[in-house]
N, C-alpha and C. Protein backbone atom coordinates (compact mmCIF):
# COMPACT_ATOMS: atom_id res chain seq x y z
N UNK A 1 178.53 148.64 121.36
CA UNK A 1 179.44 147.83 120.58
C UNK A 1 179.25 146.38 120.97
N UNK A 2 179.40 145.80 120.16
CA UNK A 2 179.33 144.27 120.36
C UNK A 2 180.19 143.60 121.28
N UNK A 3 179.80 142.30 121.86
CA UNK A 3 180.74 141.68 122.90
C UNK A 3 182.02 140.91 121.88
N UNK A 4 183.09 140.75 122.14
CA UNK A 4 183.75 140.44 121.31
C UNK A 4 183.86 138.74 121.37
N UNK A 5 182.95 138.27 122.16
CA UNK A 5 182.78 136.87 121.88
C UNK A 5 181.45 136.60 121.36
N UNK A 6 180.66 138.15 120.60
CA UNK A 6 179.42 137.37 119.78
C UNK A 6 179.19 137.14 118.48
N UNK A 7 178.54 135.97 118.46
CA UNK A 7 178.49 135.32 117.18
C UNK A 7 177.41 135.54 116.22
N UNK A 8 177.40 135.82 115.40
CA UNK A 8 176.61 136.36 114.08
C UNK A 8 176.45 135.40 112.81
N UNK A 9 175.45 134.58 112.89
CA UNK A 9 174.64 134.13 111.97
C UNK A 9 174.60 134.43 110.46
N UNK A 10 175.49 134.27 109.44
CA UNK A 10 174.72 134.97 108.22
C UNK A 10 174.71 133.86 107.05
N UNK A 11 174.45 132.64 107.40
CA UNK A 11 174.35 131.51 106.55
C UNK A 11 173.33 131.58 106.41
N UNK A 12 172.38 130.55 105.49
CA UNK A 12 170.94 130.63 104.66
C UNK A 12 170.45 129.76 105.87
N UNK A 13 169.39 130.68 106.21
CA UNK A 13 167.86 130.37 107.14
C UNK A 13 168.58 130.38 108.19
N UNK A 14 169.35 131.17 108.41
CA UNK A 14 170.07 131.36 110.14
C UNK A 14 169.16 132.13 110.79
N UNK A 15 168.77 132.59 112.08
CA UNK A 15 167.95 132.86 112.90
C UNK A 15 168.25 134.80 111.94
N UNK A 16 169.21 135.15 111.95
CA UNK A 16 169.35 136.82 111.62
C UNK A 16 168.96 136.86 109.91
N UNK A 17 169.47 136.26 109.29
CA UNK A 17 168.65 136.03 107.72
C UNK A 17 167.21 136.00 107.92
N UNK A 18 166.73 135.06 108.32
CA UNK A 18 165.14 135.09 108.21
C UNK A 18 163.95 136.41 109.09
N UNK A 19 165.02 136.78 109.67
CA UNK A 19 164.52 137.62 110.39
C UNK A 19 164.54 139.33 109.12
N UNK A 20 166.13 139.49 108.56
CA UNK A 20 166.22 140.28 107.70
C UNK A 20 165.04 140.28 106.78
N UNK A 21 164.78 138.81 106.50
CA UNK A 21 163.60 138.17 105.35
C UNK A 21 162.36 139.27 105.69
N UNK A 22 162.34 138.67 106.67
CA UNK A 22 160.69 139.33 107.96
C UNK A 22 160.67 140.51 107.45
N UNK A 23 161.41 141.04 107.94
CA UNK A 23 161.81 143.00 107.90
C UNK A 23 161.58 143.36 106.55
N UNK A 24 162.13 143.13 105.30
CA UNK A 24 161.99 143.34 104.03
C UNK A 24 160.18 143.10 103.93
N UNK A 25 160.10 142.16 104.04
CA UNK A 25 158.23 141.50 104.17
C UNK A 25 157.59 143.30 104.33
N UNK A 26 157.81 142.97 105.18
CA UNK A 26 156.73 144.20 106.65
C UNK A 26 157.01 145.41 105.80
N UNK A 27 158.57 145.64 105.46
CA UNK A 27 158.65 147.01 104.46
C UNK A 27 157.88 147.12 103.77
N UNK A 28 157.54 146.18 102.50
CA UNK A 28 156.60 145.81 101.43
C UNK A 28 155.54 145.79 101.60
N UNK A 29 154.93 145.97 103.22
CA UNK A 29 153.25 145.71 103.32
C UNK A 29 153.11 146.95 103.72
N UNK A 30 153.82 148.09 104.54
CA UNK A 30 153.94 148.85 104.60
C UNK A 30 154.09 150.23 103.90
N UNK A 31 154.71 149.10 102.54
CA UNK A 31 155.15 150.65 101.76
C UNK A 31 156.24 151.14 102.10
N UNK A 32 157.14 150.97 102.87
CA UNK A 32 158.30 151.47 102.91
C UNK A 32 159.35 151.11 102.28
N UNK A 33 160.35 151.92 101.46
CA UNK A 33 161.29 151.45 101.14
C UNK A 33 162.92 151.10 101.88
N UNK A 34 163.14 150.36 101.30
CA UNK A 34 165.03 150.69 102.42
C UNK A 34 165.30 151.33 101.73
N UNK A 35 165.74 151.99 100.38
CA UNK A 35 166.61 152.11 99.77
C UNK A 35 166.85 154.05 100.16
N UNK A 36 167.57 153.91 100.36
CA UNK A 36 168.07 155.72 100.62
C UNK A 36 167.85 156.65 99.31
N UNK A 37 166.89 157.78 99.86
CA UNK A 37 166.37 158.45 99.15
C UNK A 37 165.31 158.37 98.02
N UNK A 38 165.01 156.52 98.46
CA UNK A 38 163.78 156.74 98.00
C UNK A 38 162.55 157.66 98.60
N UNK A 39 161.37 157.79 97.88
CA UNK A 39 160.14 158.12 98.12
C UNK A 39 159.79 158.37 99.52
N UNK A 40 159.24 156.71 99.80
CA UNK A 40 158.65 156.54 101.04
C UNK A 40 160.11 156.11 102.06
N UNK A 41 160.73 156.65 102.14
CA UNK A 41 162.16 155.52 102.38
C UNK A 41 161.88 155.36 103.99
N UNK A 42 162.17 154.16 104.71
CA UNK A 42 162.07 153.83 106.32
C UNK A 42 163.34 154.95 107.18
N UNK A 43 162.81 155.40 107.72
CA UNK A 43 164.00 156.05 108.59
C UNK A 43 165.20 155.03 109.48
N UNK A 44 166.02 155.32 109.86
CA UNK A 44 166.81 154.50 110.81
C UNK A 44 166.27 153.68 111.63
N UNK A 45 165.55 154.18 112.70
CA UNK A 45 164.36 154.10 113.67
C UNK A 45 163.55 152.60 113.27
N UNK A 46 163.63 152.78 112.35
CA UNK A 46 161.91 151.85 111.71
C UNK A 46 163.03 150.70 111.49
N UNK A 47 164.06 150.60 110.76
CA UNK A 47 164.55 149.53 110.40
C UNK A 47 165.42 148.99 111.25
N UNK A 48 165.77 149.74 112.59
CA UNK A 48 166.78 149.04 113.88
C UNK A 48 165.44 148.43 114.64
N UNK A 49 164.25 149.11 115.08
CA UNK A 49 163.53 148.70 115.57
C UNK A 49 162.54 146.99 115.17
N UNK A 50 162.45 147.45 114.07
CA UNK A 50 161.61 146.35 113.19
C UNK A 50 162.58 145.31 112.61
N UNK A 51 164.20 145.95 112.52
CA UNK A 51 164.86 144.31 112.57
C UNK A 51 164.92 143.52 113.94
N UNK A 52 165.25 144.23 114.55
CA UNK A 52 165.62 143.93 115.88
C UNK A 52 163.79 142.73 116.45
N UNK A 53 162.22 143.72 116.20
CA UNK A 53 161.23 142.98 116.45
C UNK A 53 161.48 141.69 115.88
N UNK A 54 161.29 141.79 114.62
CA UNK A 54 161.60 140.74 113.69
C UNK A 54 162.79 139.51 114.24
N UNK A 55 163.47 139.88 114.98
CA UNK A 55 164.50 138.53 115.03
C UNK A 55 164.43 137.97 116.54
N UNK A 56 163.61 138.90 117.09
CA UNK A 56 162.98 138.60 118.42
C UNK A 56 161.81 137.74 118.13
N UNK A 57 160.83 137.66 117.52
CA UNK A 57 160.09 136.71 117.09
C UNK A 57 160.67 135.73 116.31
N UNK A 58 161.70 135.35 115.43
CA UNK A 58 161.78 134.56 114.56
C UNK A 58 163.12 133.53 115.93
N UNK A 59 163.66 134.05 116.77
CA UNK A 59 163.79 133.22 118.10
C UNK A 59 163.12 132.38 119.29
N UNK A 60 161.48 133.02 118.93
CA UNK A 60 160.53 132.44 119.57
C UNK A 60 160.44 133.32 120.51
N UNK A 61 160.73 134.25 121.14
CA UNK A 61 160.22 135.19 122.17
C UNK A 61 159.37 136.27 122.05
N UNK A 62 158.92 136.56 121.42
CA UNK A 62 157.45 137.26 121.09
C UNK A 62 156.38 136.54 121.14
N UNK A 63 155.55 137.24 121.95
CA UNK A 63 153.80 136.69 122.37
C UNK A 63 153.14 137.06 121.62
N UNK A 64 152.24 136.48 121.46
CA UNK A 64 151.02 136.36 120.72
C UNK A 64 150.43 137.35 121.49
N UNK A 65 149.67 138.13 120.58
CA UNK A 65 148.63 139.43 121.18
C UNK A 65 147.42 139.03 121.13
């Protein structure tokens, strides 16, 4: 559960928006859908993980491989 003094971003080009941006991206190159019960649809897994990557890089803390 969240700390109850944290703050959440959801104005245009806030660090968690652009990151959401990212995630949608990567779905689309991937082929995965969000949408529930689609086709190819992303499991839970894929979209906590890969938002979560995603906003870790779009903070600047992800290295270059």
């Amino acid at each position: 559960m969240a700390d109850a003094n944290t703050v959440v971003h959801i104005g245009e080009n806030s660090p968690e928006q652009v990151a959401f941006k990212l995630m949608k991206e990567l779905a689309n190159v991937e082929g995965r859908d969000l949408y529930l019960g689609a086709k190819n649809a992303a499991d839970q897994k894929w979209v906590l993980d890969t938002y979560a990557e995603c906003l870790h890089a779009v903070r600047g803390y992800r290295e270059a491989s």
